[in-house]
Protein backbone atom coordinates (compact mmCIF):
# COMPACT_ATOMS: atom_id res chain seq x y z
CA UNK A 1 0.00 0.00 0.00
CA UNK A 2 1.33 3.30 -1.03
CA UNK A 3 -0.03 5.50 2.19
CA UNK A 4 2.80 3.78 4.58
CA UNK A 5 4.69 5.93 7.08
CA UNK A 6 7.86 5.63 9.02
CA UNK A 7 7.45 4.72 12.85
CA UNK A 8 9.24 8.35 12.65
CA UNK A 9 6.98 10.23 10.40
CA UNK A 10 3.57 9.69 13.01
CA UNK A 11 3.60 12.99 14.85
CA UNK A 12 3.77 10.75 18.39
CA UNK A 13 7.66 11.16 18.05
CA UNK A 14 7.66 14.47 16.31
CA UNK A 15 11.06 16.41 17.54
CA UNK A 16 12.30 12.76 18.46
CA UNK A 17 15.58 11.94 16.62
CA UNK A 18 15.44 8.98 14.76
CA UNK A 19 19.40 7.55 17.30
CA UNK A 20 16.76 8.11 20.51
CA UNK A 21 13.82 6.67 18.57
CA UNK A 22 15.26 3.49 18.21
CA UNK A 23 16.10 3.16 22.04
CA UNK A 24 12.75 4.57 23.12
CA UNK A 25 10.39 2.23 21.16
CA UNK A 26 12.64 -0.71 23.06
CA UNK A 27 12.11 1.34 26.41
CA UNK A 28 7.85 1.28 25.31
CA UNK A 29 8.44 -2.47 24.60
CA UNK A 30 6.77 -1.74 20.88
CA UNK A 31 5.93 -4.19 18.87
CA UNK A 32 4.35 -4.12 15.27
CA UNK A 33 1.62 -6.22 13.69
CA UNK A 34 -0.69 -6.33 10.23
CA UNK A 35 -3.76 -7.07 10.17
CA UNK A 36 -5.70 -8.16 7.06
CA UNK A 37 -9.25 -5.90 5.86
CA UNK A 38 -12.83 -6.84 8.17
CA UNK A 39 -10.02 -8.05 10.98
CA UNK A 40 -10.77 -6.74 14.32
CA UNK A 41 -7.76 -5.54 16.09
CA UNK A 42 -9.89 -4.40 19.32
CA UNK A 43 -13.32 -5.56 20.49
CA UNK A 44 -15.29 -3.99 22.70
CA UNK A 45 -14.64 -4.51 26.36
CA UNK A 46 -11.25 -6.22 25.73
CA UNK A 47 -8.36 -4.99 27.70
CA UNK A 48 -6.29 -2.46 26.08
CA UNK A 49 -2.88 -2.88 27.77
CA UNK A 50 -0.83 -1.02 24.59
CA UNK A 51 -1.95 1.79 22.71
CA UNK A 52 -1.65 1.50 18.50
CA UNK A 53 -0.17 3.89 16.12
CA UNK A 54 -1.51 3.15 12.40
CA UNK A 55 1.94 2.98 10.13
CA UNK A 56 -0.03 1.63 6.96
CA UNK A 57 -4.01 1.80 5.63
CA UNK A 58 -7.09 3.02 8.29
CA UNK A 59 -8.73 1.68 10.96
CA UNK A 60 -12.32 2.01 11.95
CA UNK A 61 -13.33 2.94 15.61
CA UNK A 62 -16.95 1.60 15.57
CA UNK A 63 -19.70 1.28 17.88
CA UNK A 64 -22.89 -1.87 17.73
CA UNK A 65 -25.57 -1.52 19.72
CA UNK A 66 -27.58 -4.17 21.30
CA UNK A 67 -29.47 -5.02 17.72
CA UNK A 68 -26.43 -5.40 15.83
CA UNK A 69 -26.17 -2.08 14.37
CA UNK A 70 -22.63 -0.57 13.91
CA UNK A 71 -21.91 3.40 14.22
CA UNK A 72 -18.84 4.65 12.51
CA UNK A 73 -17.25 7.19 15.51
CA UNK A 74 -13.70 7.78 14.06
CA UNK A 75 -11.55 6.64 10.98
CA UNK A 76 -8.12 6.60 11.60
CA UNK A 77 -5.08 6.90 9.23
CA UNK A 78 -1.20 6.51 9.01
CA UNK A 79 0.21 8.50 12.28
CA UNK A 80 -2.75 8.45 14.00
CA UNK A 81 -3.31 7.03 17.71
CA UNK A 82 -6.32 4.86 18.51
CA UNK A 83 -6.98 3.03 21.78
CA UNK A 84 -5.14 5.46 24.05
CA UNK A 85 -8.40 6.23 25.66
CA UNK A 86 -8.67 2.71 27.12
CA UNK A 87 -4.98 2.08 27.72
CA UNK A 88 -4.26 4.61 29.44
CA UNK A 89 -7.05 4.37 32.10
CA UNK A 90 -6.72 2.49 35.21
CA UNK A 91 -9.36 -0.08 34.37
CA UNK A 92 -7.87 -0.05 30.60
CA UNK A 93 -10.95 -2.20 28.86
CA UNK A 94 -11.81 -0.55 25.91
CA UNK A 95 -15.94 0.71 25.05
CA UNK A 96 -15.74 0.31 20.98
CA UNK A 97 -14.29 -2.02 18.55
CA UNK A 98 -11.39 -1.22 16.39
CA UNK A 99 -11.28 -2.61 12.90
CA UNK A 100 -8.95 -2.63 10.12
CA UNK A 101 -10.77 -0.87 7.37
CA UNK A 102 -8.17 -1.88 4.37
CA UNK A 103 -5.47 -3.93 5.12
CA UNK A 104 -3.01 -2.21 7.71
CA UNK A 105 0.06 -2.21 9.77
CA UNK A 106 -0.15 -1.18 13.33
CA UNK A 107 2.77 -0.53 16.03
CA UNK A 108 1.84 -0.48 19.48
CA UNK A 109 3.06 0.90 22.47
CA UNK A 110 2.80 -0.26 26.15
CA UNK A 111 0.64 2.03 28.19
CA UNK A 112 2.23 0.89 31.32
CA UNK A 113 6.00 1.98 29.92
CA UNK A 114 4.30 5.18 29.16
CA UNK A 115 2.85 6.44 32.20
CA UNK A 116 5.95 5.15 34.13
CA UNK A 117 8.97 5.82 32.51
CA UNK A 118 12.57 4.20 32.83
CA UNK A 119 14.66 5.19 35.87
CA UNK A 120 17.13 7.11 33.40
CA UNK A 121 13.54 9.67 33.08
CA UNK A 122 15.01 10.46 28.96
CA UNK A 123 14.84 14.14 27.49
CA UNK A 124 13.15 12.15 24.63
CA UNK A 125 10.51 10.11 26.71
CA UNK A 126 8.97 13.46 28.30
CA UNK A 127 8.80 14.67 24.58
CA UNK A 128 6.90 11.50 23.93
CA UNK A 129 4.68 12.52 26.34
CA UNK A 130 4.37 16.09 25.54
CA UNK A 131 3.31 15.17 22.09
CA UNK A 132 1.11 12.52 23.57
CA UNK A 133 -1.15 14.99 25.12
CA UNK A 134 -1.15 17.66 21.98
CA UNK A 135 -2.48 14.63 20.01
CA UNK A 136 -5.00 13.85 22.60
CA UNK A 137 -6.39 17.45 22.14
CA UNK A 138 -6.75 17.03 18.85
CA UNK A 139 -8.78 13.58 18.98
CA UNK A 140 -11.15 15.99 21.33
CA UNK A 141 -11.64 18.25 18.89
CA UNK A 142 -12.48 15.64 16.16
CA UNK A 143 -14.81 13.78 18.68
CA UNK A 144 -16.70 17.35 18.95
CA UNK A 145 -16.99 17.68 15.43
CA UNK A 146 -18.37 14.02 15.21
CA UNK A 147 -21.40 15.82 17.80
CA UNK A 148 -21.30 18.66 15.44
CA UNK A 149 -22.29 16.62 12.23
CA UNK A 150 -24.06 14.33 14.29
CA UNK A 151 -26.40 16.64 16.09
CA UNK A 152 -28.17 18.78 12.84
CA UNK A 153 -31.93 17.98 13.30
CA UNK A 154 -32.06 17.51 9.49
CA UNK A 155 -30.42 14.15 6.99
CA UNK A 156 -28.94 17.91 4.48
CA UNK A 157 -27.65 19.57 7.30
CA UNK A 158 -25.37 16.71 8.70
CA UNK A 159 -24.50 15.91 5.09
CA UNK A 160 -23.52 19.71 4.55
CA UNK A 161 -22.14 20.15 8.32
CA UNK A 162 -19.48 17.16 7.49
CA UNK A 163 -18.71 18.27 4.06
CA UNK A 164 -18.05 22.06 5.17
CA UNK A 165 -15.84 20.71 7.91
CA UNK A 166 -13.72 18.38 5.50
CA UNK A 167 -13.42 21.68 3.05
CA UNK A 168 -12.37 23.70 5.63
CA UNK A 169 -9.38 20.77 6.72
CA UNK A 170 -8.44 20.17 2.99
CA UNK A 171 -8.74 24.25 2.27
CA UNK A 172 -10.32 23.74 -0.24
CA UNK A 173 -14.09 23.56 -2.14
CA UNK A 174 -13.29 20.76 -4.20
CA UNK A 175 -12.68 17.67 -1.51
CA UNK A 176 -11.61 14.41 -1.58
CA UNK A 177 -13.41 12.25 1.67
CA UNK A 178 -11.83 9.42 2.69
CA UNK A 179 -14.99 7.11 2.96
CA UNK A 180 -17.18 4.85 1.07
CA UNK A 181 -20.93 6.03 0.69
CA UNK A 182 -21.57 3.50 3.26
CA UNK A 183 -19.21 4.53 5.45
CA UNK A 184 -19.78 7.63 5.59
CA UNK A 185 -23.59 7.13 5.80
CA UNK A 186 -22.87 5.00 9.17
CA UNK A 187 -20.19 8.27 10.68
CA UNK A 188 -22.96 10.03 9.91
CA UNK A 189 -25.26 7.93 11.78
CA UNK A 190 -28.00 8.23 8.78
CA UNK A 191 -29.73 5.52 5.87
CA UNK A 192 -27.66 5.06 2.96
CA UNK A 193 -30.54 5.23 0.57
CA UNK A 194 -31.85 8.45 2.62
CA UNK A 195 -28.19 9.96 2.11
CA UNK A 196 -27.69 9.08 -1.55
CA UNK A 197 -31.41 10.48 -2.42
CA UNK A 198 -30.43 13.58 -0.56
CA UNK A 199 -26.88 13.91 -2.33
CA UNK A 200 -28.71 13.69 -5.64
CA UNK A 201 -31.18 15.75 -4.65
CA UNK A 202 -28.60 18.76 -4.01
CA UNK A 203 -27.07 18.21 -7.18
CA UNK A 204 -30.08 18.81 -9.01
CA UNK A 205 -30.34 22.02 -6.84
CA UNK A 206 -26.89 23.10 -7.31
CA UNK A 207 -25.51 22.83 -4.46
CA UNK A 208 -23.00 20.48 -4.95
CA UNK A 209 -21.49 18.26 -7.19
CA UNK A 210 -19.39 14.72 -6.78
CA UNK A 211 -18.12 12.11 -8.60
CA UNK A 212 -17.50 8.73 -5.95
CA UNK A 213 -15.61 9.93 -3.25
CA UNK A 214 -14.67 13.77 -4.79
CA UNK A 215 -16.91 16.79 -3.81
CA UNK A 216 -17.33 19.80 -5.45
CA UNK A 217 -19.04 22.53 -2.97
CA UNK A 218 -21.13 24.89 -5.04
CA UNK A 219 -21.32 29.20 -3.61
């Protein structure tokens, strides 16, 4: 897959040189895995000892209610952190699923290393942790614009809410989105025939245009 990073490019070790990232992923006891596309790589209420870093595709953080029905709360690409939440808890048992959306590669980092760092307390290890925090900020502010989107009263205005957020990310009115129709029918939290009637019904209006997964936001 072409979107692959460098354990060195994910912004967790930003300002980290690449001689003390080598000792500090063996101080985090890392260790790297793939997982193949549908493959869960966290289920819901499993203990979340480590928390991942995605090197290679996306992963899914998803949500199924007691009928079987799955929300779509967060897609996550190369660099990002997922599972942090859980792991670094005290009771660290994690409240969603996390599934590899395309095939990926994942390197994960112990929790426990983390929080208590080795007895030689590394310049490099607090930076870990410094960036730790910025990047759990960030996943805040991305959760609030899930409740954003999520919270229109009307099917257009959470369609038009998420597609003026991703323009305003990408700087751009023409936007590329980085789901499927049906996956970003279930972030939404809406019917994928509703969505799709609704998306053709703003073309015909003018208010948009799209071909698959590229958007083209109309004044």
């Amino acid at each position: 897959m072409s979107n692959a990073i460098q354990p060195g490019q994910a912004p967790v070790f930003q300002d980290i040189a690449p001689e003390n990232l080598t000792a500090l992923l063996s101080c985090l006891g890392s260790y790297s895995r793939s997982y193949e596309k549908g493959e869960f790589i966290i289920l819901d209420q499993e203990e979340v000892p480590n928390l991942g870093v995605v090197l290679q595709g996306t992963v899914h953080m998803c949500k199924e209610d007691i009928w079987g029905n799955q929300t779509l709360l967060a897609y996550l690409n190369p660099g990002e952190l997922f599972g942090e939440t859980f792991a670094l808890q005290t009771a660290a048992r994690s409240s969603v699923s996390f599934q590899a959306a395309t095939d990926c590669h994942v390197l994960f980092l112990s929790s426990r290393h983390i929080l208590y760092p080795c007895e030689r307390s590394c310049l490099f290890h607090h930076r870990l942790t410094r960036n730790l925090f910025d990047l759990l900020g960030k996943k805040n502010v991305q959760l609030m614009e899930k409740i954003e989107v999520t919270g229109k009263g009307t099917l257009r205005e959470k369609i038009l809410t998420y597609l003026s957020l991703q323009a305003q990310k990408q700087g751009s009115k023409y936007i590329t989105l980085p789901l499927t129709r049906t996956e970003m029918a279930r972030f939404l939290s809406v019917n994928r025939s509703a969505m799709t009637r609704e998306l053709s019904a703003m073309r015909a209006e003018g208010i948009l245009d799209f071909d698959r997964n590229t958007f083209v936001l109309k004044p």
